[in-house]
C-alpha atoms as a PDB file:
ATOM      1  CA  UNK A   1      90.989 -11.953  61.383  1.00  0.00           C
ATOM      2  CA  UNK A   2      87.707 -12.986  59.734  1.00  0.00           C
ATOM      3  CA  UNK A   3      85.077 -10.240  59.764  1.00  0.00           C
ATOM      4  CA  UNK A   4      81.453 -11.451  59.690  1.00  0.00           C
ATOM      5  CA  UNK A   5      79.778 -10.879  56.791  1.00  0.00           C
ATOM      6  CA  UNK A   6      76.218 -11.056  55.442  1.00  0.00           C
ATOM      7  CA  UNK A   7      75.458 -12.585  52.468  1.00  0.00           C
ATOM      8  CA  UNK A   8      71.719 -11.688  50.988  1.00  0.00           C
ATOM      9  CA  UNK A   9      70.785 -13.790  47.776  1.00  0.00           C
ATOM     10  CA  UNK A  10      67.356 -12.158  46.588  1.00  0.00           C
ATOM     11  CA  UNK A  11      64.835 -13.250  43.300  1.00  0.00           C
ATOM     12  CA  UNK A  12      62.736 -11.068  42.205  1.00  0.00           C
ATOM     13  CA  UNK A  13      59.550 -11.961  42.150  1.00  0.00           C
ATOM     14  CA  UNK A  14      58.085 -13.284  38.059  1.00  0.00           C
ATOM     15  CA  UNK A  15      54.404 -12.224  36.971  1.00  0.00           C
ATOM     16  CA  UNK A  16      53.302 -14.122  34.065  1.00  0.00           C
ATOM     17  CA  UNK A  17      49.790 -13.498  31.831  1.00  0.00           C
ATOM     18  CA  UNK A  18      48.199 -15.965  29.598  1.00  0.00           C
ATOM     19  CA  UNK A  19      45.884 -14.178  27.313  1.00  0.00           C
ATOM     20  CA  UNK A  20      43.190 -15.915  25.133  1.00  0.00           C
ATOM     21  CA  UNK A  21      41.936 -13.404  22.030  1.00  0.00           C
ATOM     22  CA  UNK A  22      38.374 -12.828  21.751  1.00  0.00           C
ATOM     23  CA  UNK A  23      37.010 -13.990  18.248  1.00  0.00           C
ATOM     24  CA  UNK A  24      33.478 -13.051  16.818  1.00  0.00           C
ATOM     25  CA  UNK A  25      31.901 -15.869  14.456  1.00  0.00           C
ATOM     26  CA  UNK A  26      28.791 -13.710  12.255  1.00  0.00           C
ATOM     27  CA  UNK A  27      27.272 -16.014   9.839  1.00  0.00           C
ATOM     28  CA  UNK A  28      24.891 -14.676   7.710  1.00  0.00           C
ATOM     29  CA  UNK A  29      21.799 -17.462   6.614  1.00  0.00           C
ATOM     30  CA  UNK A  30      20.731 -16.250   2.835  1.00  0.00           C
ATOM     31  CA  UNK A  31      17.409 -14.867   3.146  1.00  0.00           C
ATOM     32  CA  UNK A  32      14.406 -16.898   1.706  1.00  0.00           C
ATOM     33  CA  UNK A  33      12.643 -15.421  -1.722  1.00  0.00           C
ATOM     34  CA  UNK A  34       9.759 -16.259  -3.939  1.00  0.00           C
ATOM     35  CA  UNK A  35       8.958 -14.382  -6.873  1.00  0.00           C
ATOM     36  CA  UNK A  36       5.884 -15.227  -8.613  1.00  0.00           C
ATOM     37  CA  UNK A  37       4.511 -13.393 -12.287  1.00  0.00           C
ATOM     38  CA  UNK A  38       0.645 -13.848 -12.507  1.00  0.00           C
ATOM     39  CA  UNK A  39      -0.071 -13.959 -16.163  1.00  0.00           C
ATOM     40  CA  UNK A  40      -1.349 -10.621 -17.624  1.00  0.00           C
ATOM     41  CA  UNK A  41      -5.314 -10.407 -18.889  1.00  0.00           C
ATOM     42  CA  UNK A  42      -5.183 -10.033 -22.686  1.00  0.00           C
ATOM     43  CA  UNK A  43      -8.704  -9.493 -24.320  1.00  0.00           C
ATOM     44  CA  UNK A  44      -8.839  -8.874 -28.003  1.00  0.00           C
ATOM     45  CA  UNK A  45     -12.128  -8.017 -30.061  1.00  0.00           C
ATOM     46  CA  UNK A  46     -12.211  -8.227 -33.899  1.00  0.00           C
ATOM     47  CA  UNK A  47     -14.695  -6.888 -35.643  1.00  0.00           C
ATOM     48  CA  UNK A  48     -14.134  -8.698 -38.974  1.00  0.00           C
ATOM     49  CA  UNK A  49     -14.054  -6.486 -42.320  1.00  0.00           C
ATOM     50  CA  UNK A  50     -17.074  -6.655 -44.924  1.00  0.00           C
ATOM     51  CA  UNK A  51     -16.808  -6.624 -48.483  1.00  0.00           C
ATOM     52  CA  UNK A  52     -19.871  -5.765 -50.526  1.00  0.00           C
ATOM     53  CA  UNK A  53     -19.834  -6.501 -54.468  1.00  0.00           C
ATOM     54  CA  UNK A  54     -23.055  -5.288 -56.458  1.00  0.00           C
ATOM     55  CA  UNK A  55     -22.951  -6.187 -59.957  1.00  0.00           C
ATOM     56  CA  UNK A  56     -26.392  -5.034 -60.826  1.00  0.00           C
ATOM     57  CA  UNK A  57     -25.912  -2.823 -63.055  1.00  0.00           C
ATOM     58  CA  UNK A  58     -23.487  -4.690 -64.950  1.00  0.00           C
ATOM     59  CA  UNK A  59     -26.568  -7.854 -65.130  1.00  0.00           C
ATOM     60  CA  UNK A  60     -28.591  -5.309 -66.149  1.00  0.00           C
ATOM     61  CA  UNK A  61     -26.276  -4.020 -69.386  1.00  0.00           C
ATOM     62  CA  UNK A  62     -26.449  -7.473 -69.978  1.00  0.00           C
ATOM     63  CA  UNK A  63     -29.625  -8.127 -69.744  1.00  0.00           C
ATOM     64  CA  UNK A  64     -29.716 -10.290 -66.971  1.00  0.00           C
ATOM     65  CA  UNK A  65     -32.155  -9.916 -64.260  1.00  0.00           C
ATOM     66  CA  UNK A  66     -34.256 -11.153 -62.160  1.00  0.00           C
ATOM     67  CA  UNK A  67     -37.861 -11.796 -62.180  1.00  0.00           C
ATOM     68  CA  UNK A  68     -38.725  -8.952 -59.867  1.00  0.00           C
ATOM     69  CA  UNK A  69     -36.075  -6.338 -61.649  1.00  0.00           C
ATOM     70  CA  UNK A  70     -37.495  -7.799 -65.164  1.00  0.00           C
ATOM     71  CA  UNK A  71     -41.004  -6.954 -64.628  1.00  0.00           C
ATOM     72  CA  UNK A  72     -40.003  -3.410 -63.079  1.00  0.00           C
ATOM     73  CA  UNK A  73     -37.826  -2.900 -66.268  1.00  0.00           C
ATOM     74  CA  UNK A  74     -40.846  -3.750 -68.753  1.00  0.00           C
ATOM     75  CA  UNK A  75     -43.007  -1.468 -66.934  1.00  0.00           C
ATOM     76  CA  UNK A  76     -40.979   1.728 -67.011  1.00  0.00           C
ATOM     77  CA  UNK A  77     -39.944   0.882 -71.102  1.00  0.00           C
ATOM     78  CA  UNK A  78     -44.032   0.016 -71.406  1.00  0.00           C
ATOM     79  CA  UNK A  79     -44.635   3.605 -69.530  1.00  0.00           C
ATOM     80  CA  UNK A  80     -42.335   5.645 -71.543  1.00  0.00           C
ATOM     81  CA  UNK A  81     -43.706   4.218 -74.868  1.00  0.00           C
ATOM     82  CA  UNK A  82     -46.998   4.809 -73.900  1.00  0.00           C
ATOM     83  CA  UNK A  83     -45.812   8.628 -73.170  1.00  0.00           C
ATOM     84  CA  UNK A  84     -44.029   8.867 -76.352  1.00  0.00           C
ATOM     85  CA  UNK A  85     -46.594   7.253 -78.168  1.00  0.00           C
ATOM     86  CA  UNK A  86     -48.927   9.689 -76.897  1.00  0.00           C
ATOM     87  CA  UNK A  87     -47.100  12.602 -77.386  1.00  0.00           C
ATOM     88  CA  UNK A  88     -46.139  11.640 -81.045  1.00  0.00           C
ATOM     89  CA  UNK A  89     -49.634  11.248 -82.002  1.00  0.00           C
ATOM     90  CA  UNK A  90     -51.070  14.494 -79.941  1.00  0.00           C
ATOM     91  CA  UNK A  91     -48.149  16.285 -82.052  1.00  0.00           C
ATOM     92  CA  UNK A  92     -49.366  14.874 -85.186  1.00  0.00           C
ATOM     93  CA  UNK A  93     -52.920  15.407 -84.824  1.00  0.00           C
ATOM     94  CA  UNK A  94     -51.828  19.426 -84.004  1.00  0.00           C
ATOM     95  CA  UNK A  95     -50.060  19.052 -87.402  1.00  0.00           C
ATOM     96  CA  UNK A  96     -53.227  17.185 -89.324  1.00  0.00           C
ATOM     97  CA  UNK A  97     -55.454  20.888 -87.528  1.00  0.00           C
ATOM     98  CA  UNK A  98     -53.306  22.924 -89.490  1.00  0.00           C
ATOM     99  CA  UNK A  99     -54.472  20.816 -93.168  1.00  0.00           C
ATOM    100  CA  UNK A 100     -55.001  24.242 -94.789  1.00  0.00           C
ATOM    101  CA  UNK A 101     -51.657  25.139 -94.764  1.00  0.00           C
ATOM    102  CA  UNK A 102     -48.971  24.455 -97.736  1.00  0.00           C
ATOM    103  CA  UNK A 103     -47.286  21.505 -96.393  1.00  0.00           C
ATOM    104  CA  UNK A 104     -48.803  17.887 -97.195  1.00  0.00           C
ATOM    105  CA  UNK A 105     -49.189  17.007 -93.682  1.00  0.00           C
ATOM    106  CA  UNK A 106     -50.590  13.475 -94.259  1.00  0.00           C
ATOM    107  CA  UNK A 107     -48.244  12.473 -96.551  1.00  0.00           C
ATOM    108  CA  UNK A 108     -45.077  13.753 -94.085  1.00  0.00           C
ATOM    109  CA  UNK A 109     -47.139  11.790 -91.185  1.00  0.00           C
ATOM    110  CA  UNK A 110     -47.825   8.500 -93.639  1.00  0.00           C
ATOM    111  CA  UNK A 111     -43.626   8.463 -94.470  1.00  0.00           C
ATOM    112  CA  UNK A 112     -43.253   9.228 -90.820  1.00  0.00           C
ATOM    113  CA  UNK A 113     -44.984   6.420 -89.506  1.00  0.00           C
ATOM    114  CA  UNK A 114     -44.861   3.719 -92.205  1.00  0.00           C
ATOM    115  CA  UNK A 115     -40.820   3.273 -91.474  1.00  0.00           C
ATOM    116  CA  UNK A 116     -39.558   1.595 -88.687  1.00  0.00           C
ATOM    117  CA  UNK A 117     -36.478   3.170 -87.357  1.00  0.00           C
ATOM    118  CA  UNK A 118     -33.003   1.058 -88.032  1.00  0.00           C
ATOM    119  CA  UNK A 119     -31.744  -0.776 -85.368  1.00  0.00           C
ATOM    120  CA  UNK A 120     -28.363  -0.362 -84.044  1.00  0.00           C
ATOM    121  CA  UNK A 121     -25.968  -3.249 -83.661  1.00  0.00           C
ATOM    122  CA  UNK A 122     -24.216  -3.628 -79.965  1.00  0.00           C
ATOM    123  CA  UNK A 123     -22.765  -6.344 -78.538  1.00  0.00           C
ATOM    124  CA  UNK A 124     -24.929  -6.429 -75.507  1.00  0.00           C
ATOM    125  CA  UNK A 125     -22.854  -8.980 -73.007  1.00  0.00           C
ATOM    126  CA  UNK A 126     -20.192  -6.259 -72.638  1.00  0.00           C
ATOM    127  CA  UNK A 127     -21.148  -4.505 -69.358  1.00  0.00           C
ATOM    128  CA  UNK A 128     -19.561  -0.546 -68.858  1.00  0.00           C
ATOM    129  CA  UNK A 129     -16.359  -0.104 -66.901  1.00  0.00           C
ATOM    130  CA  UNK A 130     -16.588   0.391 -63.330  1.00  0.00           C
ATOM    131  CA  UNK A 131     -20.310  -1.197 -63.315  1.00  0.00           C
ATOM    132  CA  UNK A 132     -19.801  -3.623 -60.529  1.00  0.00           C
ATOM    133  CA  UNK A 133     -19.710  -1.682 -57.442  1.00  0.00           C
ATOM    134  CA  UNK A 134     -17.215  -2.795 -54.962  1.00  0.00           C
ATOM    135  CA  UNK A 135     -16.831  -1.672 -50.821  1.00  0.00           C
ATOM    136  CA  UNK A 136     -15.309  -2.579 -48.694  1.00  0.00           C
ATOM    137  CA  UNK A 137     -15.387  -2.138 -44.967  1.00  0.00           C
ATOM    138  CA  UNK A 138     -12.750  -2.398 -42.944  1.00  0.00           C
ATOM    139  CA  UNK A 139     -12.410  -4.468 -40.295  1.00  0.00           C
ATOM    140  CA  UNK A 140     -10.888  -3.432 -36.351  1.00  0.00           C
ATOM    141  CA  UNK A 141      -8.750  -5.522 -33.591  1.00  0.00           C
ATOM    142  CA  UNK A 142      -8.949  -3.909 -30.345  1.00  0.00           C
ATOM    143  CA  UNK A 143      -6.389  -5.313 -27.755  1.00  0.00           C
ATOM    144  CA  UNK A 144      -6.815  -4.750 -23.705  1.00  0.00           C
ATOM    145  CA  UNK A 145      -4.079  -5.486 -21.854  1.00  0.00           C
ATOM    146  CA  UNK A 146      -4.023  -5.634 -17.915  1.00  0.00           C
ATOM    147  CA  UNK A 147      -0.527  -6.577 -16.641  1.00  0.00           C
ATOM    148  CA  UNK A 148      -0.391  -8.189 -13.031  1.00  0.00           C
ATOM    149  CA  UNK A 149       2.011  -6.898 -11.091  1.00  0.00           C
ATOM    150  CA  UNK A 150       4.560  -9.599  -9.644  1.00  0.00           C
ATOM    151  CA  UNK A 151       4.484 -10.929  -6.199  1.00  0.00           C
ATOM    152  CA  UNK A 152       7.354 -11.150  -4.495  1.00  0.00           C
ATOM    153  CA  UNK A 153       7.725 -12.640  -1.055  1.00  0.00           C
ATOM    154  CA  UNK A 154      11.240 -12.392   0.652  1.00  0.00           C
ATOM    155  CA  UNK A 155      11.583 -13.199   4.526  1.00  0.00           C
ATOM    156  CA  UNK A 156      14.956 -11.899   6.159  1.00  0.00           C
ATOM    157  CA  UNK A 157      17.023 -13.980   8.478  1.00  0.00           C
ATOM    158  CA  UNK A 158      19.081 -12.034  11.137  1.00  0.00           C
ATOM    159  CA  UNK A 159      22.652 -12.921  11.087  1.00  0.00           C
ATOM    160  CA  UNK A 160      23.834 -15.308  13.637  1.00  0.00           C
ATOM    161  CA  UNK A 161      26.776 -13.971  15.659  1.00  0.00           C
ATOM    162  CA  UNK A 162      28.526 -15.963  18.154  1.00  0.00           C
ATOM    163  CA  UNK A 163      30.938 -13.795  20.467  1.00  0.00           C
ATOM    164  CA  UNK A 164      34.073 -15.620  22.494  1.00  0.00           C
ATOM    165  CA  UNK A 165      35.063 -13.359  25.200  1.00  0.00           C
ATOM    166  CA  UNK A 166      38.966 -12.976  25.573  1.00  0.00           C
ATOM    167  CA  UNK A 167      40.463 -13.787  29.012  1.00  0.00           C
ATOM    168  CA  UNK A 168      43.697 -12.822  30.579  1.00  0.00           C
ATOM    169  CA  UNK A 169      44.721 -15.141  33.051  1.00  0.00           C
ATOM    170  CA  UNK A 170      47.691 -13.208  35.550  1.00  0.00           C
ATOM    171  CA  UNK A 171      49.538 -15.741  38.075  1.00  0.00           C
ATOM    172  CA  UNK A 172      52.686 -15.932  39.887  1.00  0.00           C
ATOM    173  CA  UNK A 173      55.209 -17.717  38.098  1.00  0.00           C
ATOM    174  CA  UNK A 174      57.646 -17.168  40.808  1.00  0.00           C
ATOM    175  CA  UNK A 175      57.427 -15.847  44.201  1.00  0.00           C
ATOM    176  CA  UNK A 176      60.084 -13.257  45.525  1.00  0.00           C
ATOM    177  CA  UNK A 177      62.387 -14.632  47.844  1.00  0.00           C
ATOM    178  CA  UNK A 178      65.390 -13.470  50.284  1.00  0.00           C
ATOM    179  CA  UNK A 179      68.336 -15.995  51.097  1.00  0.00           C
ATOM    180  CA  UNK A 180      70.340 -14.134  54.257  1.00  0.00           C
ATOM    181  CA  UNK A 181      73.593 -15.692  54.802  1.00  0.00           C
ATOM    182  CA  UNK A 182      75.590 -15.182  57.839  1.00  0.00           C
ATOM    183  CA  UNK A 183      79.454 -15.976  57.599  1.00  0.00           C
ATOM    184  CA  UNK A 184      82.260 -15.267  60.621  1.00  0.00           C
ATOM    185  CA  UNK A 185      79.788 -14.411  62.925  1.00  0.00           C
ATOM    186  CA  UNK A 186      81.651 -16.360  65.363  1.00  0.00           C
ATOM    187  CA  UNK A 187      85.314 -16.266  66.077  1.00  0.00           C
ATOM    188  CA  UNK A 188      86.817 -19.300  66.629  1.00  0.00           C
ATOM    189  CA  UNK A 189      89.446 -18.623  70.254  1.00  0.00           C
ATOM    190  CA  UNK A 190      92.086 -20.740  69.197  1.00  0.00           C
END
């Protein structure tokens, strides 16, 4: 005796995904600069220094001078001689008043004024130490200095970014199925 059976085959159904990755591209474009330095303003003034030599005195110890000095010279020594020559004689003629004394007034006076003094030997082309007079006056720098500040230009470029979206892709690889099998259903009446 055969007894009927079913025979069920099943397959299970198959999902499959196919996933792309997102990427992200960011570039970043270096960003443009100019630097530029303007020169600095520089002004410098100089007053320049003066020296100032006078000799003088020392032309004068030698005698030297000119005609101007020379005639103002002769005039004070002619001056003072005059004074002392008046003087010396107003003094002697008090001394000739007092005649009636002692003393032999005009023969003191006649020895007095018939020698001429000595003269004293000096080199006279020698002028003193420290008869040139010497300045000096210094001299100044003055320095202005205006410094420019430096220009600098710089323009920024945004960074370039490129996105890719990721995609998943879901599909049926297989479908489910169900295979029914019958078997001895049927008797056979032999």
């Amino acid at each position: 005796m055969n007894i009927p059976q079913i025979r069920m085959e099943s397959q299970f159904a198959k999902i499959a995904m196919r996933q792309t990755y997102a990427h992200l591209e960011i570039e970043q474009p270096n960003a443009i600069v100019s630097i530029e330095q303007p020169k600095a303003h520089v002004s410098i003034e100089m007053r320049k220094g003066k020296l100032t030599i006078d000799q003088t005195k020392a032309w004068e110890q030698m005698n030297m001078y000119g005609p101007i000095r020379a005639v103002e010279k002769t005039a004070e020594e002619g001056k003072k001689a005059i004074q002392e020559g008046v003087a010396r004689r107003a003094e002697q003629g008090a001394q000739l008043i007092n005649i009636h004394d002692e003393v032999n007034y005009i023969a003191e006076l006649a020895k007095e004024n018939g020698q001429r003094p000595m003269k004293q030997l000096n080199i006279g082309f020698i002028p003193e130490p420290f008869s040139v007079n010497i300045q000096y006056k210094k001299g100044t720098v003055d320095v202005q200095i205006e410094p420019n500040k430096p220009i600098i230009s710089a323009q920024i470029n945004k960074p370039e970014i490129t996105y890719h979206p990721g995609n998943v892709e879901v599909f049926m690889e297989r479908d489910a199925s169900l295979n029914i099998d019958y078997t001895n259903v049927y008797e056979d009446e032999t």
